[in-house]
N, C-alpha and C. Protein backbone atom coordinates (compact mmCIF):
# COMPACT_ATOMS: atom_id res chain seq x y z
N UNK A 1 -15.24 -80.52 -38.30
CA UNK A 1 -14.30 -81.18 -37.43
C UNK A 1 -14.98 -82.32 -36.70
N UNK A 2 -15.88 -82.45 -36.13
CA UNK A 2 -17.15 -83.22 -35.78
C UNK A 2 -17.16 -84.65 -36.82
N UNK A 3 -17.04 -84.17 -38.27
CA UNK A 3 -17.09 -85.77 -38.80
C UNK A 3 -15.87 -86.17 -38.71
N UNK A 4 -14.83 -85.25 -39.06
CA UNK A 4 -13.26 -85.90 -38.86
C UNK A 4 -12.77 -86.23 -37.59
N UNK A 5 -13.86 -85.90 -36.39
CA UNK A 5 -13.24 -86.88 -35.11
C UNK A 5 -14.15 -87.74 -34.90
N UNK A 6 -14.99 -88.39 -35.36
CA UNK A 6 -15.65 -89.57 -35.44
C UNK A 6 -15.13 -90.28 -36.36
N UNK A 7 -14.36 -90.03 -37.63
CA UNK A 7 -14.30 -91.12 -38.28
C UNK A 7 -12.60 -91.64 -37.95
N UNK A 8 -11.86 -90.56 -37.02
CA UNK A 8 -10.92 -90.95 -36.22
C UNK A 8 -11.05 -91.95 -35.70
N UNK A 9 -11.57 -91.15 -34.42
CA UNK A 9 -12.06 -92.00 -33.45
C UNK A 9 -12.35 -93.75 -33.66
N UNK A 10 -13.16 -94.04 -34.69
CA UNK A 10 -13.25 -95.11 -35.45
C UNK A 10 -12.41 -95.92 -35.72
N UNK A 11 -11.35 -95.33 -35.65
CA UNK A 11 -9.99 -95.59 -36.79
C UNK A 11 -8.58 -96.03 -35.63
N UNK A 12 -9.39 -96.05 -34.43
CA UNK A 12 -7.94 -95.85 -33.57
C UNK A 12 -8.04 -97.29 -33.35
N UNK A 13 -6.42 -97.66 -33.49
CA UNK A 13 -5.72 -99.04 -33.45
C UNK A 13 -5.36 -99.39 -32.00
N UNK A 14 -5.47 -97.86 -30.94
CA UNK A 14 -4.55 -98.30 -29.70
C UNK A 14 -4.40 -96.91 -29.05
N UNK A 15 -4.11 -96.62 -28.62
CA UNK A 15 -3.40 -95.49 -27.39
C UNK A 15 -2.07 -95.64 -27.89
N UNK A 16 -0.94 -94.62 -27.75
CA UNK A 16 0.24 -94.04 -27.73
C UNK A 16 0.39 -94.10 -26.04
N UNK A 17 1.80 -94.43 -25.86
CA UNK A 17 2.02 -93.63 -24.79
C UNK A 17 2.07 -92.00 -25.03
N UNK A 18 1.79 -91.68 -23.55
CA UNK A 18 1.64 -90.22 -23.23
C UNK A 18 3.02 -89.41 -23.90
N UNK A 19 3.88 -89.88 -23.55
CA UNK A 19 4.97 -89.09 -24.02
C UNK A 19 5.45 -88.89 -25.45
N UNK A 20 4.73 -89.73 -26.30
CA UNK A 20 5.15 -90.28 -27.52
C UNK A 20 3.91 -88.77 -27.92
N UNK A 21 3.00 -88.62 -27.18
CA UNK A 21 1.77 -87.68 -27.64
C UNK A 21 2.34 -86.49 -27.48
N UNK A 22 3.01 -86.43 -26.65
CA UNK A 22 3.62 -84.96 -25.88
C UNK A 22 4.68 -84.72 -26.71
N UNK A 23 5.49 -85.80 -27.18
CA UNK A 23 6.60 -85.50 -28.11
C UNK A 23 6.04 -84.32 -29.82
N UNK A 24 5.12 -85.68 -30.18
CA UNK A 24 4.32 -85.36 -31.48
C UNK A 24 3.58 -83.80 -31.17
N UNK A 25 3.10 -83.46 -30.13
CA UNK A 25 2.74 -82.22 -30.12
C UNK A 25 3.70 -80.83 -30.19
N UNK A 26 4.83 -81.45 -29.27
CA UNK A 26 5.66 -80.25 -29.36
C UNK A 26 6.32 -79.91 -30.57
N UNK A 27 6.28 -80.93 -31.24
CA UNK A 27 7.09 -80.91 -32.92
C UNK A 27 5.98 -80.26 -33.31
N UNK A 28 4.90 -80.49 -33.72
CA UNK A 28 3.67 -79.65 -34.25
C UNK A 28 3.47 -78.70 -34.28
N UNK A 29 3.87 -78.29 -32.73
CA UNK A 29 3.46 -76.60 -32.22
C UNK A 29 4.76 -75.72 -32.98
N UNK A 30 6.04 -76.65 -32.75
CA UNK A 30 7.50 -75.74 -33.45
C UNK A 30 7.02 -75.52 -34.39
N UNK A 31 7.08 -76.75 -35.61
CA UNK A 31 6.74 -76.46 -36.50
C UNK A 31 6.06 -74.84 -37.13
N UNK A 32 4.63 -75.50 -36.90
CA UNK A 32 3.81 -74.21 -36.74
C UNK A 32 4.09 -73.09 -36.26
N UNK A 33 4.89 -72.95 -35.15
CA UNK A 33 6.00 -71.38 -34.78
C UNK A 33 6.47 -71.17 -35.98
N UNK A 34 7.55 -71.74 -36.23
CA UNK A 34 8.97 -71.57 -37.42
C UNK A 34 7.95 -71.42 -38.87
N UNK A 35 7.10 -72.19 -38.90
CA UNK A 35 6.16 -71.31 -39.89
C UNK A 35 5.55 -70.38 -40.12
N UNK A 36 4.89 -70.14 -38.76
CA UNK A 36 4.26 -68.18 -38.67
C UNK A 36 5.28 -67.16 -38.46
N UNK A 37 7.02 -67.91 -38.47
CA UNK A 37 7.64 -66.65 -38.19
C UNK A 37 8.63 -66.32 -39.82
N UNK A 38 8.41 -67.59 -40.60
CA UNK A 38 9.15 -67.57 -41.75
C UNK A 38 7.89 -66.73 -42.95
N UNK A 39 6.95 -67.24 -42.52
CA UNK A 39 5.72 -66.30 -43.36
C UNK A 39 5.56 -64.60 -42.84
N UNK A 40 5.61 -64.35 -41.59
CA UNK A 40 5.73 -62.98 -40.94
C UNK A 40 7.11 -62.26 -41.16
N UNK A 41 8.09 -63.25 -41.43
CA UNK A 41 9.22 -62.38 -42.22
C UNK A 41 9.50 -61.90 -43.54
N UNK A 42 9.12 -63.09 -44.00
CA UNK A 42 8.54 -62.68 -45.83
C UNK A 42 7.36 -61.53 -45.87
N UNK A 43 6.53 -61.42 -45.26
CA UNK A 43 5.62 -60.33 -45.25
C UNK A 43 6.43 -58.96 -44.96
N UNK A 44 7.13 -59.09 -43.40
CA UNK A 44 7.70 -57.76 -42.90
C UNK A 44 8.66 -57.21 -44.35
N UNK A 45 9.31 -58.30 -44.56
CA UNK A 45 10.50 -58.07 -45.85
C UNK A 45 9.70 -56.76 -47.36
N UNK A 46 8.49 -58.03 -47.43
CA UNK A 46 8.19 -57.32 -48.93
C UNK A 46 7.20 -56.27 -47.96
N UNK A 47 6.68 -55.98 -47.19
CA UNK A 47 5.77 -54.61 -47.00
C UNK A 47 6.97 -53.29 -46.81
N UNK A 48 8.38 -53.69 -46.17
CA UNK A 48 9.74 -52.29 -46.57
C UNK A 48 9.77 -52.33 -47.84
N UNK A 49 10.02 -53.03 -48.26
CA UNK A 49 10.67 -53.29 -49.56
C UNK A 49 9.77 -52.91 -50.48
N UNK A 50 8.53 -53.36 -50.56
CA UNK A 50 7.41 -52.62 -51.36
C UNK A 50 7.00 -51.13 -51.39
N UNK A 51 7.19 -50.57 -49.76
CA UNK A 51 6.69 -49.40 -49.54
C UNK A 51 7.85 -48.47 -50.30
N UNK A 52 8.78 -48.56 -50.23
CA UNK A 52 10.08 -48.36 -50.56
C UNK A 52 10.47 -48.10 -52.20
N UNK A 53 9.95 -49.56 -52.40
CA UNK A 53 10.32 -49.01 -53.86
C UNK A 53 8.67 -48.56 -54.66
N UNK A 54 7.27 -48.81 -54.06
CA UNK A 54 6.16 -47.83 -54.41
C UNK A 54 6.74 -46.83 -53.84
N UNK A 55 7.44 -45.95 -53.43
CA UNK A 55 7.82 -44.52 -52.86
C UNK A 55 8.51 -43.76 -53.97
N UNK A 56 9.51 -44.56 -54.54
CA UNK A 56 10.97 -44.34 -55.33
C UNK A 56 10.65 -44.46 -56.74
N UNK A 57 9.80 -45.56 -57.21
CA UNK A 57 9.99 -45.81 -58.65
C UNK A 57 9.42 -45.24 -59.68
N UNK A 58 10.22 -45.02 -60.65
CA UNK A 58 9.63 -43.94 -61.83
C UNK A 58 8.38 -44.87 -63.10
N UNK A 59 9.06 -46.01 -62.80
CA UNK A 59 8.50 -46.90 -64.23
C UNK A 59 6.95 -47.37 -63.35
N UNK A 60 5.77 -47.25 -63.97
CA UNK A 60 4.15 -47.38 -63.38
C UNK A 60 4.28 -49.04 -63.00
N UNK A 61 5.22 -49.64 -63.73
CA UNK A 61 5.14 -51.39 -63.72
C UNK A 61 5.66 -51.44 -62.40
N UNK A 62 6.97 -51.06 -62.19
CA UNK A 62 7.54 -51.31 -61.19
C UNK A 62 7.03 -50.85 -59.87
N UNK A 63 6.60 -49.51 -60.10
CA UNK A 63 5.79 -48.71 -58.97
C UNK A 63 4.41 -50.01 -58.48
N UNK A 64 3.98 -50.49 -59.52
CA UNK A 64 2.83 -51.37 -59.36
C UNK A 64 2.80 -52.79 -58.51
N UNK A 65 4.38 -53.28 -59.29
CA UNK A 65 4.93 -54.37 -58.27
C UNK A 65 5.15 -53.84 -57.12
N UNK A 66 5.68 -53.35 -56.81
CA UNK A 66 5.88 -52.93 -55.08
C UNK A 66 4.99 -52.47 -54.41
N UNK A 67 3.80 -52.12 -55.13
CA UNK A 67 2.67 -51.90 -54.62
C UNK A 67 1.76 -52.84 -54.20
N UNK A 68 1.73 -53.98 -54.63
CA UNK A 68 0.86 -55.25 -55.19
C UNK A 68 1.64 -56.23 -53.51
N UNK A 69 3.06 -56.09 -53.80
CA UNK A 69 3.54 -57.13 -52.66
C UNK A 69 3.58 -56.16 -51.37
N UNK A 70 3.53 -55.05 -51.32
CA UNK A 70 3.31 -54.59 -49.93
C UNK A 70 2.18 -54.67 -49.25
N UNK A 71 1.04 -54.41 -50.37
CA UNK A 71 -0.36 -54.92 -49.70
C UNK A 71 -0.47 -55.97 -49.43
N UNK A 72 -0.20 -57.61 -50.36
CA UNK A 72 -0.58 -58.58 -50.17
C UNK A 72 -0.22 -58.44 -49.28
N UNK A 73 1.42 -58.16 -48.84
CA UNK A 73 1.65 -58.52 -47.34
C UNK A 73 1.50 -58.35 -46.25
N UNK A 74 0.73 -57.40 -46.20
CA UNK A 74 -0.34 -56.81 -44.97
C UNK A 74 -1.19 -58.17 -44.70
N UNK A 75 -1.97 -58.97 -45.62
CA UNK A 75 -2.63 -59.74 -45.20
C UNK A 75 -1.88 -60.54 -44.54
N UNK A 76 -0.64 -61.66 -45.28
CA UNK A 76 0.34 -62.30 -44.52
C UNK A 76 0.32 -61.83 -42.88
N UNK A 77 1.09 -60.51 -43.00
CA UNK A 77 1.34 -60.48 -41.84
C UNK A 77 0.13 -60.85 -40.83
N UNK A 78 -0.90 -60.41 -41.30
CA UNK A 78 -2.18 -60.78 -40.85
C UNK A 78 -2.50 -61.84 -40.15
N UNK A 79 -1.81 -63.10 -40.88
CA UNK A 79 -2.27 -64.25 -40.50
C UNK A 79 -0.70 -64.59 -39.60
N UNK A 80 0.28 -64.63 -39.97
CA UNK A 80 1.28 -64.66 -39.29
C UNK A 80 1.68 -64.14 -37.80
N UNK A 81 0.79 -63.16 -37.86
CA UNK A 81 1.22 -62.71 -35.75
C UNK A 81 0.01 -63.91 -35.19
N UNK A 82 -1.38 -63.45 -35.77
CA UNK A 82 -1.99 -64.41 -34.79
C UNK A 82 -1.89 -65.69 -34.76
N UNK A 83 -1.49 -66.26 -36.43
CA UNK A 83 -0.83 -67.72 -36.17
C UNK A 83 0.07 -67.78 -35.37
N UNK A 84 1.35 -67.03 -35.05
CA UNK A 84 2.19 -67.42 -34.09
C UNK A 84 1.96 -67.43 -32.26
N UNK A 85 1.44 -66.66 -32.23
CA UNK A 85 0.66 -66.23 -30.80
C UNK A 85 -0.52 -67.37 -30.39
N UNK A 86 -1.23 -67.83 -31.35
CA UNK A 86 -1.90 -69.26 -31.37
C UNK A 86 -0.84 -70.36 -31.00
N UNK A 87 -0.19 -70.86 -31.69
CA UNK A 87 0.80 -72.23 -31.18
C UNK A 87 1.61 -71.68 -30.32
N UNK A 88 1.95 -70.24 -29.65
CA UNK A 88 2.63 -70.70 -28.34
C UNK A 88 1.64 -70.71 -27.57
N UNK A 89 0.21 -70.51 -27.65
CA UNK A 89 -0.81 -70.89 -26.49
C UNK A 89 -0.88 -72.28 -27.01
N UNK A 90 -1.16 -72.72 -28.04
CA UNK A 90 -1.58 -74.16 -27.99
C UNK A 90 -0.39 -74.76 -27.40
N UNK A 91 0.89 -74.45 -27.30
CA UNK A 91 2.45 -74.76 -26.95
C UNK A 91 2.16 -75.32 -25.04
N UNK A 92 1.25 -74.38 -24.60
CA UNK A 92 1.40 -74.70 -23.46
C UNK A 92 0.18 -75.40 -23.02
N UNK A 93 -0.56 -75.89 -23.58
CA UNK A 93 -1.85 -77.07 -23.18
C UNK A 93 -1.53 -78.19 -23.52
N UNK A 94 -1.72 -79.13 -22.92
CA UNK A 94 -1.27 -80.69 -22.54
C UNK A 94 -2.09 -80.85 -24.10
N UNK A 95 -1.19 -81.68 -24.97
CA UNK A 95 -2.17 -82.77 -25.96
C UNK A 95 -2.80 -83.54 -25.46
N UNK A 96 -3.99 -83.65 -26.61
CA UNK A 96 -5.05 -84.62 -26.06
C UNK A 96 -4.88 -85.65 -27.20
N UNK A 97 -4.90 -86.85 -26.50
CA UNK A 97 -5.48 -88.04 -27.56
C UNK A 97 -6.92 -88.29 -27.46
N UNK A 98 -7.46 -88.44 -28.36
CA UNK A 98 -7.35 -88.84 -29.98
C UNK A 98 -7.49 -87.21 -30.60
N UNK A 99 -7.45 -86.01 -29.95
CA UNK A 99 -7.91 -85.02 -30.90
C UNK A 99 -6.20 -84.45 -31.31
N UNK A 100 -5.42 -84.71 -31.00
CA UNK A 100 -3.88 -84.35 -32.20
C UNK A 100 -3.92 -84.87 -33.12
N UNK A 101 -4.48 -86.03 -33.37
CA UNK A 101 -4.22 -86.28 -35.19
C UNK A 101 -4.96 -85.68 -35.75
N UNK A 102 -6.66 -85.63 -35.23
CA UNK A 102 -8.00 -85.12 -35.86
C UNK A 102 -7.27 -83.39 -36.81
N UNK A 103 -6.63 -82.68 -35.01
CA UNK A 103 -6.23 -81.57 -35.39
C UNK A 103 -4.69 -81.27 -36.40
N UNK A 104 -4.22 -82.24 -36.64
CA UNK A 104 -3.06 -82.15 -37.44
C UNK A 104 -3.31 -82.40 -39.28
N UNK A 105 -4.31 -82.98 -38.81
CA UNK A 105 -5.03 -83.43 -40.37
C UNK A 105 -5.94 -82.27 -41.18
N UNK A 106 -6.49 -81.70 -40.02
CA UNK A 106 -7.19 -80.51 -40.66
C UNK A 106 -6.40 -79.64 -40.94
N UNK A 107 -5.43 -78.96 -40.02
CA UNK A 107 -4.28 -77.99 -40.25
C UNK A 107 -3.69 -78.12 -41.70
N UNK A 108 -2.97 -80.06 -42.12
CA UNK A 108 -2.61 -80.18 -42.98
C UNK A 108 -3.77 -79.85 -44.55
N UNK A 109 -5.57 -80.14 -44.36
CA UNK A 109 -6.09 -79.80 -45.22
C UNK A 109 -5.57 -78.46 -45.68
N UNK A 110 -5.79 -77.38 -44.82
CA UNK A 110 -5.82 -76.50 -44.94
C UNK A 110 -4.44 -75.73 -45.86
N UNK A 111 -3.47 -76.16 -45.45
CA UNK A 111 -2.49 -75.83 -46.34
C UNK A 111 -2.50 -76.14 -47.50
N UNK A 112 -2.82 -77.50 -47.92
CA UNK A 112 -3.54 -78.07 -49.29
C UNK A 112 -4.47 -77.29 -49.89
N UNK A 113 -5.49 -77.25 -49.32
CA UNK A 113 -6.25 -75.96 -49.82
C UNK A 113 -5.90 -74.63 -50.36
N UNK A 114 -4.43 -74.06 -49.30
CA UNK A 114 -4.37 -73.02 -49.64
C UNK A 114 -3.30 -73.36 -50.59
N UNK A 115 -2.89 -74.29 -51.44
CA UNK A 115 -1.74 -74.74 -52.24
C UNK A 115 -2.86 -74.82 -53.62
N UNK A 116 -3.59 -74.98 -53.39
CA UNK A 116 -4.57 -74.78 -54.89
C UNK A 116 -4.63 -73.61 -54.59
N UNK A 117 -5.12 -72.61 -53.80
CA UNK A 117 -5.34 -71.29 -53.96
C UNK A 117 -3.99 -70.61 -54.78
N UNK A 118 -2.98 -70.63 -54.26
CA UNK A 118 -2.11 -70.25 -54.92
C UNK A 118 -1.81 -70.39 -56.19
N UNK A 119 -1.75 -71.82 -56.34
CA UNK A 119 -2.24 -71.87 -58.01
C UNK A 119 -2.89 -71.12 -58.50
N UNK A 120 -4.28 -70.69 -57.99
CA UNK A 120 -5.24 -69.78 -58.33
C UNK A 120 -4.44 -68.28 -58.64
N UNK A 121 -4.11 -68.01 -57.39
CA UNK A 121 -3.19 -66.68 -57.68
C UNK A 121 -1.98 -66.28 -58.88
N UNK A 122 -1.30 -68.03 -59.12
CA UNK A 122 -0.35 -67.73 -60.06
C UNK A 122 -1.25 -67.37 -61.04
N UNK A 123 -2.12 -68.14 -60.87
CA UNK A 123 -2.80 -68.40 -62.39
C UNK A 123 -3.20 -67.14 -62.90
N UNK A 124 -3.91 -65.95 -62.38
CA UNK A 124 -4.37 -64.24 -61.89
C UNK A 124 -3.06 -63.73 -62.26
N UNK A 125 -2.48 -64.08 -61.94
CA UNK A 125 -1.29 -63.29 -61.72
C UNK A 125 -0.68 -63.20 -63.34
N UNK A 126 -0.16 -64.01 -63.92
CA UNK A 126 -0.31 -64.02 -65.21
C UNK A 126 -0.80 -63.98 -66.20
N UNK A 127 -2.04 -64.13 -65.91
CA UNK A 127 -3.65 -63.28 -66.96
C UNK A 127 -3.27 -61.94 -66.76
N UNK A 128 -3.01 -61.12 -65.46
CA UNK A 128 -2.72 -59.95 -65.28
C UNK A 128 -1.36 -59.20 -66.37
N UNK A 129 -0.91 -59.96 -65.90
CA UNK A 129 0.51 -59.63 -66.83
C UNK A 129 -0.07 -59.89 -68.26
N UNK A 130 0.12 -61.00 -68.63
CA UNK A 130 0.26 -61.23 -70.19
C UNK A 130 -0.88 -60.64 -70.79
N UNK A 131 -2.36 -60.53 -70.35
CA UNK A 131 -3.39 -60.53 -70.69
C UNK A 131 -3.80 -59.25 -71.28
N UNK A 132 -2.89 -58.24 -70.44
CA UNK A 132 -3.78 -56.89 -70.31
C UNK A 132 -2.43 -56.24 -71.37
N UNK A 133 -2.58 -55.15 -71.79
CA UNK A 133 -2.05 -53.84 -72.26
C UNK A 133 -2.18 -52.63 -71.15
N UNK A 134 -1.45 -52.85 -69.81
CA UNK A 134 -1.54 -51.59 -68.82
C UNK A 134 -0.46 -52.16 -67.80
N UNK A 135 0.61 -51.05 -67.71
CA UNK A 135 1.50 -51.31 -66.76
C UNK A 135 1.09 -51.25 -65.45
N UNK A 136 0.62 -50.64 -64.90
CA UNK A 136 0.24 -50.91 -63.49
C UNK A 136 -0.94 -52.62 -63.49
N UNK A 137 -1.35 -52.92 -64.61
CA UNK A 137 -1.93 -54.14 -64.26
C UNK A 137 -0.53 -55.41 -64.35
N UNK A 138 0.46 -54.80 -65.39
CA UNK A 138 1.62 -55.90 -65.36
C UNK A 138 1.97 -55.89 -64.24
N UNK A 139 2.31 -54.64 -63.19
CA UNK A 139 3.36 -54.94 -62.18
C UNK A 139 2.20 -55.47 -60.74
N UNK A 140 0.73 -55.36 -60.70
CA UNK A 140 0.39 -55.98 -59.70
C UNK A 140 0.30 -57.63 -60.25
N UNK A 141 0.19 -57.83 -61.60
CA UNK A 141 0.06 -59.45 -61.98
C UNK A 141 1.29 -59.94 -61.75
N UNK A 142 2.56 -59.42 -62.04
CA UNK A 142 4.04 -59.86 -61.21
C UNK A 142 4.13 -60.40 -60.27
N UNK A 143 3.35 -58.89 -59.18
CA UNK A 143 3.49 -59.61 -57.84
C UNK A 143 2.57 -60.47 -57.05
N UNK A 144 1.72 -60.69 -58.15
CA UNK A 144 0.71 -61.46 -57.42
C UNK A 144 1.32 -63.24 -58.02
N UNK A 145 2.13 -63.17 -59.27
CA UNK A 145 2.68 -64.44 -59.29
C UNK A 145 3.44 -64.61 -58.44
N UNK A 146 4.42 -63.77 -58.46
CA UNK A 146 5.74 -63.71 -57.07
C UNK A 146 5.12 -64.47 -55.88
N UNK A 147 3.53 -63.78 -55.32
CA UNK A 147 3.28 -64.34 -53.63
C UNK A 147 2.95 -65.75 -54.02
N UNK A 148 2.23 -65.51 -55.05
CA UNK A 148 1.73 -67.21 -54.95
C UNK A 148 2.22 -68.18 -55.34
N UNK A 149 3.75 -67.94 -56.13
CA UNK A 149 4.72 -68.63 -55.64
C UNK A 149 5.43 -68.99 -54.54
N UNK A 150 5.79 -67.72 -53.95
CA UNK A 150 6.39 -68.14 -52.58
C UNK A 150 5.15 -68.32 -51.40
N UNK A 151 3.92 -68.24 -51.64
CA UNK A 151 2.91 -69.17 -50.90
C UNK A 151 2.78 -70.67 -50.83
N UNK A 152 2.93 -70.97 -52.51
CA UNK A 152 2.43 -72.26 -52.58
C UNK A 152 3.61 -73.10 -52.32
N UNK A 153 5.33 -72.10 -52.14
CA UNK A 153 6.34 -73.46 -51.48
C UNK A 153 6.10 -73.20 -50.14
N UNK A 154 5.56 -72.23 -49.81
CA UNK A 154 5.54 -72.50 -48.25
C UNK A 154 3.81 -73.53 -48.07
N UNK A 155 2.59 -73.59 -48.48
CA UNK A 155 1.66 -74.36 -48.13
C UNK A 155 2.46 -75.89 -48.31
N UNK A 156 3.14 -75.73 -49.39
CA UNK A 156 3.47 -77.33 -49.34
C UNK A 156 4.22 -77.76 -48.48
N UNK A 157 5.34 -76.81 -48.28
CA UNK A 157 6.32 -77.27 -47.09
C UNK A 157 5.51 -77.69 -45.69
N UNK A 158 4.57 -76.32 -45.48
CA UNK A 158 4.12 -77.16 -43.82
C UNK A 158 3.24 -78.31 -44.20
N UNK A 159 2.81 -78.35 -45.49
CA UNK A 159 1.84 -79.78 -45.12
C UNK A 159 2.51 -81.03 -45.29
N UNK A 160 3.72 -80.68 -45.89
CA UNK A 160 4.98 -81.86 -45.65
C UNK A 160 5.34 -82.01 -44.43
N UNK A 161 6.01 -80.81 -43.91
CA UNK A 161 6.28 -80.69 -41.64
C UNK A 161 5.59 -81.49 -41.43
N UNK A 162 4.11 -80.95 -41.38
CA UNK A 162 2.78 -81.30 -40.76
C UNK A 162 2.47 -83.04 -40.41
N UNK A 163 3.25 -83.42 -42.28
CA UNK A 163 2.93 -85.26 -42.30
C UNK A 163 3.98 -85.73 -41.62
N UNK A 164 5.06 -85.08 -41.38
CA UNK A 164 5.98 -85.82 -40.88
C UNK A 164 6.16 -85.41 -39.40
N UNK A 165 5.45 -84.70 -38.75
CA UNK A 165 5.49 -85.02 -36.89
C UNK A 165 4.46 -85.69 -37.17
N UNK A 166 3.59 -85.95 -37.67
CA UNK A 166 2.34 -87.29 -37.46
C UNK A 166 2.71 -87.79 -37.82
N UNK A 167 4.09 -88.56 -37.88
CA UNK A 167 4.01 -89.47 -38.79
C UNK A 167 4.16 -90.79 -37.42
N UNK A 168 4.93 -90.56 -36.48
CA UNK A 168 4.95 -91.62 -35.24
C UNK A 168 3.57 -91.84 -34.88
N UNK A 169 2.43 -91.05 -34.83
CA UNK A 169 1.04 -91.53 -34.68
C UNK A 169 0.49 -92.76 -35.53
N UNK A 170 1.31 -92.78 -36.92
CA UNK A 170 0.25 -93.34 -37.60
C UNK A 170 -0.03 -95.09 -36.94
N UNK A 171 1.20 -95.89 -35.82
CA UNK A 171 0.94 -97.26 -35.96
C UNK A 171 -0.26 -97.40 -34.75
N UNK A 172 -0.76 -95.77 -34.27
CA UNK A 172 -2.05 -96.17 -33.37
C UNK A 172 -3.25 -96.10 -34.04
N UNK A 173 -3.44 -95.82 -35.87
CA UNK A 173 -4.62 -95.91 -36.19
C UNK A 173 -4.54 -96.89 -37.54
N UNK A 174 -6.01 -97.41 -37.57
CA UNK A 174 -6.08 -98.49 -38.06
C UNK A 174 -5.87 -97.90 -39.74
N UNK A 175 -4.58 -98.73 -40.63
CA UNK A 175 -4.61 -98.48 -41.88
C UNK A 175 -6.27 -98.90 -42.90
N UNK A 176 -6.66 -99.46 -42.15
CA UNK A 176 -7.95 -100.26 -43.48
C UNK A 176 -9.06 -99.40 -42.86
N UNK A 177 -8.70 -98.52 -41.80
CA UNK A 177 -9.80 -97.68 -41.17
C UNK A 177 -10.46 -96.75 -42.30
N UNK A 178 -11.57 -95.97 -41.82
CA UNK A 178 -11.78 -94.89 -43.41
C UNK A 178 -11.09 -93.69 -42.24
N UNK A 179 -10.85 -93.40 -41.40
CA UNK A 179 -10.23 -92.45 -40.61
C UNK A 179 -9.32 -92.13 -40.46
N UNK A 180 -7.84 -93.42 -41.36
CA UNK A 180 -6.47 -93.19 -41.75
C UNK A 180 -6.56 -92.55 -43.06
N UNK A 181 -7.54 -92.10 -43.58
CA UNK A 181 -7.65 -91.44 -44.15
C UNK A 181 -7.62 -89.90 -44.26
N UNK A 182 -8.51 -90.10 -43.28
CA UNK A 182 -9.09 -88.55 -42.77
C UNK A 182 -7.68 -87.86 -41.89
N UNK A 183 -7.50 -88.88 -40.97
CA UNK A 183 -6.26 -88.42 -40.24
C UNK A 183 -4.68 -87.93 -40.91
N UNK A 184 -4.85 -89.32 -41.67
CA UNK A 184 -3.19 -89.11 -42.12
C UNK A 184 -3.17 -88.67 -43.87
């Protein structure tokens, strides 16, 4: 974070007014709510729903899928309470300029990142299935395509959100900068 707020920093065309900062933050922080609560519902959803039908099902595939998405979603949920509990504290600290873009840019890496990961997962996920001769490996490779499908539309969606409340920042940093890079 250290090089990406120096090569910001570098990069700044001007000051925002304050309110224009305060605006861009509070969109950020929603955002980021309505995201840890749409990912913490998809989790709550498939960990019933998984436990439920791993409880009930006769066929090893199916028993396997519901097994596969109730765990993953333990992790979800994982990240989903403390992500949400994070942006309503960050919700109530004044933005700072120049470190909201620094921090909106990394956030947005990060979803990118985790948008190849998912790939990764589809990709597992269907070696699992097609690859093997064993039903309990078909029904966790199912559900491991299933999450990392509905992962990788949600990484892309917030890093779409993400570009578009930064997007009123961008006429305070310099386009020919190497830091409109980093930033936006």
């Amino acid at each position: 974070m250290g090089f990406a707020w120096l090569v910001t920093h570098a990069a700044l065309a001007g000051s925002p007014p304050p309110a224009l900062v305060n605006d861009v933050h509070q969109r950020y922080v929603r955002t980021e709510q309505r995201g840890m609560l749409v990912l913490g519902g998809w989790a709550a959803v498939n960990i019933a729903a998984g436990s439920v039908g791993a409880l009930t099902a006769d066929d090893p595939t199916v028993r396997a899928f519901h097994q596969g998405n109730a765990a993953w979603n333990l992790v979800n949920l994982g990240i989903a309470i403390p992500g949400y509990l994070g942006a309503r504290k960050k919700a109530q600290q004044p933005p700072a300029w120049p470190a909201l873009p620094v921090e909106m840019a990394n956030q947005r890496g990060v979803f990118l990142l985790n948008l190849g990961l998912d790939v990764a997962y589809m990709t597992g996920g269907v070696a699992l299935w097609q690859l093997q001769d064993d039903p309990q490996l078909d029904g966790f490779g199912q559900a491991l395509l299933l999450q990392g499908a509905f992962l990788g539309a949600f990484d892309l969606t917030m890093a779409i959100l993400n570009s578009r409340d930064a997007k009123p920042l961008r006429p305070y940093l310099r386009p020919d900068a190497v830091g409109f890079s980093v930033a936006f």
